[in-house]
C-alpha atoms as a PDB file:
ATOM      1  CA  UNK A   1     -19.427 102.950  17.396  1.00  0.00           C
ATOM      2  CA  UNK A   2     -18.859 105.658  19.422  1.00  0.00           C
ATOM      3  CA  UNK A   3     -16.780 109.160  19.135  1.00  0.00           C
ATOM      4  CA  UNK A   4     -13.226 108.353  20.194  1.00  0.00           C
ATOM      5  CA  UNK A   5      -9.094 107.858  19.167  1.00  0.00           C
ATOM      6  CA  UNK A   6      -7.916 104.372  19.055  1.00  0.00           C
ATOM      7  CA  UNK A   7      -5.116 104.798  20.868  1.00  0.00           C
ATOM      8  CA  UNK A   8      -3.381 105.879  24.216  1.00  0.00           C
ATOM      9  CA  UNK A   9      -2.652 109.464  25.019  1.00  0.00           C
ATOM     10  CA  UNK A  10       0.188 111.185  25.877  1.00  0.00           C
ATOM     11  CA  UNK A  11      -0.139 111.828  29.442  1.00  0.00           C
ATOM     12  CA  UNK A  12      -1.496 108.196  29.727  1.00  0.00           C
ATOM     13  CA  UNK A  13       0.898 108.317  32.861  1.00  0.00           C
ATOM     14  CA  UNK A  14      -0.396 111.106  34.620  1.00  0.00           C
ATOM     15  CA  UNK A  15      -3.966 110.498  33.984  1.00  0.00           C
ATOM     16  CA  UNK A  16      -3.757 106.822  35.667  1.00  0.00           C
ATOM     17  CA  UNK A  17      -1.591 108.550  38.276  1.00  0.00           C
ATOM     18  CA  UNK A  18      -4.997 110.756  38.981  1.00  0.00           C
ATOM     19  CA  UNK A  19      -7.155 107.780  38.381  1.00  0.00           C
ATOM     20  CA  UNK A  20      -6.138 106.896  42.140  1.00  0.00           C
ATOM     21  CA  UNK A  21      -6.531 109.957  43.556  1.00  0.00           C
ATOM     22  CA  UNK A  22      -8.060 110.180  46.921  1.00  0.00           C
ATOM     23  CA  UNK A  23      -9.009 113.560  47.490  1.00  0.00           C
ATOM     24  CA  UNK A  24     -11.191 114.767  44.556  1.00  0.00           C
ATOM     25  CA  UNK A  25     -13.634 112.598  42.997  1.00  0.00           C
ATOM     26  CA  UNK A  26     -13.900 115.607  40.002  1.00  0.00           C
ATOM     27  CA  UNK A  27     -10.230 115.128  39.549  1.00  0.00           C
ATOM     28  CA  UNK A  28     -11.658 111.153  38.726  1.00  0.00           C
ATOM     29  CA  UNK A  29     -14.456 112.198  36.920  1.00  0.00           C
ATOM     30  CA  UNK A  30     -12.070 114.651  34.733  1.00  0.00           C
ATOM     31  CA  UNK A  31      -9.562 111.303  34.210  1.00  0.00           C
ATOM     32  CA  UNK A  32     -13.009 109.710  33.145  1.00  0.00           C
ATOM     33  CA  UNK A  33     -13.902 112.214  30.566  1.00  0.00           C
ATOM     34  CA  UNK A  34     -10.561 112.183  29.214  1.00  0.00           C
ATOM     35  CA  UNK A  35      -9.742 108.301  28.532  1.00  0.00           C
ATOM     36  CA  UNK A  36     -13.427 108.063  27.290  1.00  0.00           C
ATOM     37  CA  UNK A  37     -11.705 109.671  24.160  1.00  0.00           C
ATOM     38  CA  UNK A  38      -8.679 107.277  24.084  1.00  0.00           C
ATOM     39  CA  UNK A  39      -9.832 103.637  23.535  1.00  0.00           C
ATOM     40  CA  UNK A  40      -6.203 101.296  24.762  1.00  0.00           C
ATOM     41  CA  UNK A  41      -5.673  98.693  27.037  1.00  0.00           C
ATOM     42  CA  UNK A  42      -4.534 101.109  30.136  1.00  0.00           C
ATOM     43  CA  UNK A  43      -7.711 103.463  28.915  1.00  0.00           C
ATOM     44  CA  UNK A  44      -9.711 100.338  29.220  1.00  0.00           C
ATOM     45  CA  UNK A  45      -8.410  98.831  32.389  1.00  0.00           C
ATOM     46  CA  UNK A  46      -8.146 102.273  34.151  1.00  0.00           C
ATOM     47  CA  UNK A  47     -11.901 102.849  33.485  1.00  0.00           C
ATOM     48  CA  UNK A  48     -13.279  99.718  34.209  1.00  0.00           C
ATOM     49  CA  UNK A  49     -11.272  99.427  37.725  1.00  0.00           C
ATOM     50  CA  UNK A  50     -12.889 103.091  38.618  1.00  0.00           C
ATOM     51  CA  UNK A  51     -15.882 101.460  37.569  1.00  0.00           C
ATOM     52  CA  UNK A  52     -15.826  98.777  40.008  1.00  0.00           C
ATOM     53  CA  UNK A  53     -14.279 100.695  43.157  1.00  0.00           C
ATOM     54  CA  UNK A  54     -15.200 104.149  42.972  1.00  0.00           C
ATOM     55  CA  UNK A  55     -17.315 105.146  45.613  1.00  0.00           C
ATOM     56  CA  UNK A  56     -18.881 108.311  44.265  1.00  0.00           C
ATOM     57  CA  UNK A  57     -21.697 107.232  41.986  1.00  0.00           C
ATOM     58  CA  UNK A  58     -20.908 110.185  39.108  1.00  0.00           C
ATOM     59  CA  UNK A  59     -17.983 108.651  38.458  1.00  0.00           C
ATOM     60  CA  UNK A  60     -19.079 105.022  38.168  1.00  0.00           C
ATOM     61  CA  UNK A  61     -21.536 106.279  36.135  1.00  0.00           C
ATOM     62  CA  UNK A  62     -19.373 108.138  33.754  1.00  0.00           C
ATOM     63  CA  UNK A  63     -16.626 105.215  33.715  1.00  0.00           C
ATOM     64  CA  UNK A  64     -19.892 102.964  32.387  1.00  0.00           C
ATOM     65  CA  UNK A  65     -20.806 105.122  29.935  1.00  0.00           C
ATOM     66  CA  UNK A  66     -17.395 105.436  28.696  1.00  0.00           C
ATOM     67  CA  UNK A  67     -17.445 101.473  28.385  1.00  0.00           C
ATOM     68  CA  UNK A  68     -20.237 101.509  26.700  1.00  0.00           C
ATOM     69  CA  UNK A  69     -19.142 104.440  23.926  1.00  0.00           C
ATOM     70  CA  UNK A  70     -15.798 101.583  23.657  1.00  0.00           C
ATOM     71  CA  UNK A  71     -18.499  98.946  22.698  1.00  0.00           C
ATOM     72  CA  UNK A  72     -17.861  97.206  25.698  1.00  0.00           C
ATOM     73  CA  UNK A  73     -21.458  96.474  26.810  1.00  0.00           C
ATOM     74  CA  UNK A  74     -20.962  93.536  29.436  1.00  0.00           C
ATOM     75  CA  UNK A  75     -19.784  96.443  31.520  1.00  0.00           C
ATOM     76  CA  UNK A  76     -22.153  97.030  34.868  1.00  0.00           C
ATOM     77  CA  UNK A  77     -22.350  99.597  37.565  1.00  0.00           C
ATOM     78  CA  UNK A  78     -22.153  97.573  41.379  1.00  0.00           C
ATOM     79  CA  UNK A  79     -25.274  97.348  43.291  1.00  0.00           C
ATOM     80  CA  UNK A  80     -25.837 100.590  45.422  1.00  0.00           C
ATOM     81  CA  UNK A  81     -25.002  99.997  49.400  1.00  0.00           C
ATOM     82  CA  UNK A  82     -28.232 100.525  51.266  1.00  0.00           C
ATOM     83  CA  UNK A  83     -27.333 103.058  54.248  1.00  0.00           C
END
């Protein structure tokens, strides 16, 4: 499969905690990045919950790919919202 530590890391905590951030969508994208390397439940479930809600598109996008690099392939980005 794909290039990453079974496992949760360290700062599991503080990376969900930034997850949920409001004011940088990098700062999400960065959380992104970093779970993609940790495959475990909270990794999972923090990833495909950014997935679903985020509203900048990067980060959907990353959170999918992620997914995908898990094996998890049912995994779908949300329709665009017309303007």
């Amino acid at each position: 499969m794909g290039n990453y530590t079974e496992g949760a890391p360290e700062n599991i905590v503080e990376l969900v905690r930034k997850s949920r951030s409001k004011v940088s969508w990098k700062a999400r994208k960065e959380v992104v990045e970093e779970l993609g390397k940790w495959k475990c439940k909270q990794s999972v479930d923090v990833l495909q919950n950014l997935l679903k809600t985020d509203k900048v598109y990067s980060v959907q996008y990353a959170a999918l790919q992620s997914l995908q690099n898990f094996g998890i392939h049912d995994a779908r980005l949300p329709k665009k919202k017309s303007p």
